[in-house]
PDB file of N, CA and C in Angstrom:
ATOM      1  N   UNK A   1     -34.090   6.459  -1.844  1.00  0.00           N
ATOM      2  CA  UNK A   1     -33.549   7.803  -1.686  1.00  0.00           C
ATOM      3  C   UNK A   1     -32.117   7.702  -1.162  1.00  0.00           C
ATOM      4  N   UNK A   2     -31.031   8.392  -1.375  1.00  0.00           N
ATOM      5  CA  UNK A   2     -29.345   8.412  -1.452  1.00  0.00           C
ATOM      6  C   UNK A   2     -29.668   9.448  -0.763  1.00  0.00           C
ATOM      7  N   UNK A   3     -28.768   9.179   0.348  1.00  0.00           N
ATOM      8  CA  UNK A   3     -28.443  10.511   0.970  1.00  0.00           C
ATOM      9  C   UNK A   3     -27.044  10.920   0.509  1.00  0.00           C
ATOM     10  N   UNK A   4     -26.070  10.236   0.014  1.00  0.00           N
ATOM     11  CA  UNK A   4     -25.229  11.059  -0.517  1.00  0.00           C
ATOM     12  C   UNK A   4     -24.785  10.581  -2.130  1.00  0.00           C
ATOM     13  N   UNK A   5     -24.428  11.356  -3.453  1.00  0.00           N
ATOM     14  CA  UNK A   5     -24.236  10.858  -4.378  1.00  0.00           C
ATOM     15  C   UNK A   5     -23.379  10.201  -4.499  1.00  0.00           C
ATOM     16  N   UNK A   6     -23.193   8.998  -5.651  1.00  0.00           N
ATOM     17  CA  UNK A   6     -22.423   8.095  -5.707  1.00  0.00           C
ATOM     18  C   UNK A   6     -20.881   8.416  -5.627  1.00  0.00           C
ATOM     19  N   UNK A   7     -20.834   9.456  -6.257  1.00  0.00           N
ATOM     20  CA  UNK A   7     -19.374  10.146  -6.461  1.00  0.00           C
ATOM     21  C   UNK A   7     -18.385   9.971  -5.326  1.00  0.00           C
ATOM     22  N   UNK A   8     -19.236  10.939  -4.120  1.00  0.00           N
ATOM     23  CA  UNK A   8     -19.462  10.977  -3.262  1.00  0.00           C
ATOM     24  C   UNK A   8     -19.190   9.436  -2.166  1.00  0.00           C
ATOM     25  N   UNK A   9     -19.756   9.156  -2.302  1.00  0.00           N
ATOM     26  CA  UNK A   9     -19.613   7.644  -1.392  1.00  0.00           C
ATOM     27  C   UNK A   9     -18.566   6.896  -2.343  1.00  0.00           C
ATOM     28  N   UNK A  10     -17.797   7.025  -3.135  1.00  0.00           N
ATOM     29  CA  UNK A  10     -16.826   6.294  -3.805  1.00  0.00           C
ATOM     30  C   UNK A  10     -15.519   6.748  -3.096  1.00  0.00           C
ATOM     31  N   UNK A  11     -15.642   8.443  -2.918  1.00  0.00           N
ATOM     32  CA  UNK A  11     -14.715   9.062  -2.596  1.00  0.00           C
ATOM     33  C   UNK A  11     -14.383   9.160  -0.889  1.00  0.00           C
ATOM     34  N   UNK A  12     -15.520   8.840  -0.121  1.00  0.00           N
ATOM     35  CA  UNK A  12     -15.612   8.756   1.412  1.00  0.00           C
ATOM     36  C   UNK A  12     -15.071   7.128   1.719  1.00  0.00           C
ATOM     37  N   UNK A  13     -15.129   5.844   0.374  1.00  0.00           N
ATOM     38  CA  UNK A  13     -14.371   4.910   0.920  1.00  0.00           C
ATOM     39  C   UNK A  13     -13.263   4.822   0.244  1.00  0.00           C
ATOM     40  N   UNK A  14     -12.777   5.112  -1.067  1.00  0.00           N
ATOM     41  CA  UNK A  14     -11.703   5.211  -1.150  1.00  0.00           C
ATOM     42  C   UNK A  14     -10.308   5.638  -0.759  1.00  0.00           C
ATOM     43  N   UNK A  15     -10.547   6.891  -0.713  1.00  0.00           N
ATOM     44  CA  UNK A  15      -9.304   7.943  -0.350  1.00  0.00           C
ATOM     45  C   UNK A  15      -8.817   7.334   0.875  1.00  0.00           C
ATOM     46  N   UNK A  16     -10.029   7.211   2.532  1.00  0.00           N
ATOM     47  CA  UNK A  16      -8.950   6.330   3.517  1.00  0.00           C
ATOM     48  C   UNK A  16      -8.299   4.969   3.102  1.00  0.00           C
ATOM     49  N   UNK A  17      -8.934   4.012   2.411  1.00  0.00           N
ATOM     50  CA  UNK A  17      -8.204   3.147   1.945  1.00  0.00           C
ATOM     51  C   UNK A  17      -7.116   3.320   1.269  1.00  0.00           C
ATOM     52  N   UNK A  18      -7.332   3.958   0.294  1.00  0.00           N
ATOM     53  CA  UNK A  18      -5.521   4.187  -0.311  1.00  0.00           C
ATOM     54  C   UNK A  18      -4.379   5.205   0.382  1.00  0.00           C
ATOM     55  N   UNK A  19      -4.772   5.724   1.441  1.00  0.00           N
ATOM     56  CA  UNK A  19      -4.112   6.283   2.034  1.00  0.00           C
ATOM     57  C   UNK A  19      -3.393   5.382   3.299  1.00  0.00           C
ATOM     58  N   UNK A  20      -4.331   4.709   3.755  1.00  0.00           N
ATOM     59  CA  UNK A  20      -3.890   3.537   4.830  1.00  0.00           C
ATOM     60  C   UNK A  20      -2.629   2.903   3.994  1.00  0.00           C
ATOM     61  N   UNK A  21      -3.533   2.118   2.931  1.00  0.00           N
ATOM     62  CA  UNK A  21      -2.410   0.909   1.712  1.00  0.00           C
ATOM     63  C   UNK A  21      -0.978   2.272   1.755  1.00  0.00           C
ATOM     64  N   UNK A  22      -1.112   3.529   1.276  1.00  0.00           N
ATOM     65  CA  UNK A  22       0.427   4.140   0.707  1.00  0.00           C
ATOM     66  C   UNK A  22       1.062   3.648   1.929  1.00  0.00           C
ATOM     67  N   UNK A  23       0.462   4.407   3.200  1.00  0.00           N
ATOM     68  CA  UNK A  23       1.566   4.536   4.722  1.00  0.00           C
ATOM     69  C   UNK A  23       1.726   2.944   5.021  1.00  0.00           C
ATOM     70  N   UNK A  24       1.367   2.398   4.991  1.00  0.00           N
ATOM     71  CA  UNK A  24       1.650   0.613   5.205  1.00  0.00           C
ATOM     72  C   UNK A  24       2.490   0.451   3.836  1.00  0.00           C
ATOM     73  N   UNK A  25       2.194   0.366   2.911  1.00  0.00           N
ATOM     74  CA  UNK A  25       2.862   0.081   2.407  1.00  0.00           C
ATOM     75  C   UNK A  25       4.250   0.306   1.537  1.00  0.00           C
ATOM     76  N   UNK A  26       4.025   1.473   1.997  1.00  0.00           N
ATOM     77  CA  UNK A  26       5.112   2.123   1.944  1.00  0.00           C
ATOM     78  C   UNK A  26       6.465   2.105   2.708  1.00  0.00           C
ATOM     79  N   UNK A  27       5.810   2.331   4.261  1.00  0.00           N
ATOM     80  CA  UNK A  27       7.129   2.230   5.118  1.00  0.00           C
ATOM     81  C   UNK A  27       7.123   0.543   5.805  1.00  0.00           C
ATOM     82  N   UNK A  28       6.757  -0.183   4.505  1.00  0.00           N
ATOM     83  CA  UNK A  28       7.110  -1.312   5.145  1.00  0.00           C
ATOM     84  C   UNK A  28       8.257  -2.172   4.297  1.00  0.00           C
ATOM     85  N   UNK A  29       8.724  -1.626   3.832  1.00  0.00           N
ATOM     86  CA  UNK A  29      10.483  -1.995   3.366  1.00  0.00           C
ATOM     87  C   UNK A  29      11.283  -1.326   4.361  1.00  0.00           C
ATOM     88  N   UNK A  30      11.237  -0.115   4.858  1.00  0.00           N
ATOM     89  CA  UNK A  30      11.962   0.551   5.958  1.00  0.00           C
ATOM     90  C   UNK A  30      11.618  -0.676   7.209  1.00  0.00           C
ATOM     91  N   UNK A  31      10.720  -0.668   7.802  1.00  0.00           N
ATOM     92  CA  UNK A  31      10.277  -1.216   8.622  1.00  0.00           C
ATOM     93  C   UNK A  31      10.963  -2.808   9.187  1.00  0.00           C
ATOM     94  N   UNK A  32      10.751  -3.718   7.526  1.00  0.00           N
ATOM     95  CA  UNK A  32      11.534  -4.681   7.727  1.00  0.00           C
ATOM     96  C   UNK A  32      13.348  -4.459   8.155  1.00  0.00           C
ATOM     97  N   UNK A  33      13.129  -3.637   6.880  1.00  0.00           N
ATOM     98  CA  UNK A  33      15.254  -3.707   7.259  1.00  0.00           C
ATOM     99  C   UNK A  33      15.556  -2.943   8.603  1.00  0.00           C
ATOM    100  N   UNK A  34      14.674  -2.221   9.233  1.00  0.00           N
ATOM    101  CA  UNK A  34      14.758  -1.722  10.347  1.00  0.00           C
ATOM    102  C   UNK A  34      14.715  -3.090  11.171  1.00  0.00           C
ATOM    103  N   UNK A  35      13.870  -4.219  11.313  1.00  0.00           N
ATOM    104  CA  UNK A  35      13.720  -5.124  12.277  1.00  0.00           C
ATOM    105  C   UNK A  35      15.261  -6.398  11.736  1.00  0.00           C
ATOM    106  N   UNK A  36      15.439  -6.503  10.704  1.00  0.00           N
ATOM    107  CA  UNK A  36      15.984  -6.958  10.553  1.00  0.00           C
ATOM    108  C   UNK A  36      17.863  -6.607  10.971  1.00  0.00           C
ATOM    109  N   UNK A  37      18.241  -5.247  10.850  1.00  0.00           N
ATOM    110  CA  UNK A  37      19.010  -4.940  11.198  1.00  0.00           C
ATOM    111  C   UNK A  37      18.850  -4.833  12.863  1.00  0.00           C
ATOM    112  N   UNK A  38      18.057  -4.343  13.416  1.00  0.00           N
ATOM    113  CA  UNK A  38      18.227  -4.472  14.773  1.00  0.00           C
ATOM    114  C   UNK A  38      18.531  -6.067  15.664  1.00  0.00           C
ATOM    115  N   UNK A  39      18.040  -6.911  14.701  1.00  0.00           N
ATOM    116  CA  UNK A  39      18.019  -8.289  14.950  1.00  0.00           C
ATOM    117  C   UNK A  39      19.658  -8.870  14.489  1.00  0.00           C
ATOM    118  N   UNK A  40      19.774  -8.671  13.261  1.00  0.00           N
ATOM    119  CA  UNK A  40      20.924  -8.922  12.768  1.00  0.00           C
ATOM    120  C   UNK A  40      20.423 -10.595  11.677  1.00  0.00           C
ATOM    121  N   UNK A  41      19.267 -10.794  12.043  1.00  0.00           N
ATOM    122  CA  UNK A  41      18.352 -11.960  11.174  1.00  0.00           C
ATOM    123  C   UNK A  41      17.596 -11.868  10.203  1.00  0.00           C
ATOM    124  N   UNK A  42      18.103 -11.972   8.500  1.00  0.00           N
ATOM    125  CA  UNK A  42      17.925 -11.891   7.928  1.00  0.00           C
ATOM    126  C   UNK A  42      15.813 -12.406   7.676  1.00  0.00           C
ATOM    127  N   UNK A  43      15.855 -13.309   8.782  1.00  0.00           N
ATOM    128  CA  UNK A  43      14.540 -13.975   8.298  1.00  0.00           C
ATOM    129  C   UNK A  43      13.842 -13.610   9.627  1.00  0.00           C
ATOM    130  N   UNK A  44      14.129 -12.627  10.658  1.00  0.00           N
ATOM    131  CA  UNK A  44      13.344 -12.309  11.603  1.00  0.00           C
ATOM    132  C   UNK A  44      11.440 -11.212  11.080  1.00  0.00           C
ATOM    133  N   UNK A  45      10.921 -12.206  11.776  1.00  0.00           N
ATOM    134  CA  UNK A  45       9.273 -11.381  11.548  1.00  0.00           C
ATOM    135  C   UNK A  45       8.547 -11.719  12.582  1.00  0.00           C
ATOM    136  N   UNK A  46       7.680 -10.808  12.818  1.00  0.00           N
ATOM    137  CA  UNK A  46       6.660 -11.278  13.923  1.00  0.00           C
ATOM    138  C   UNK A  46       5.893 -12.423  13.747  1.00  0.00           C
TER     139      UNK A  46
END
């Protein structure tokens, strides 16, 4: 017995996942040239 339909449970793990991946991956070109300019080191990373 499913307590919820498949549709359903596709859509309760997807959507946070691709929403996490856009905001990560997204502001992580900003992010670098942000660390990198504050550094002034082209090859600075945590």
């Amino acid at each position: 017995m499913e307590l919820f339909p498949a549709q359903v449970r596709y859509t309760a793990t997807s959507l946070p996942y691709n929403i996490g991946n856009d905001w990560f991956g997204g502001f992580l070109p900003a992010t670098a040239f942000a660390m990198m300019a504050a550094t002034g080191d082209i090859y600075y990373g945590p």
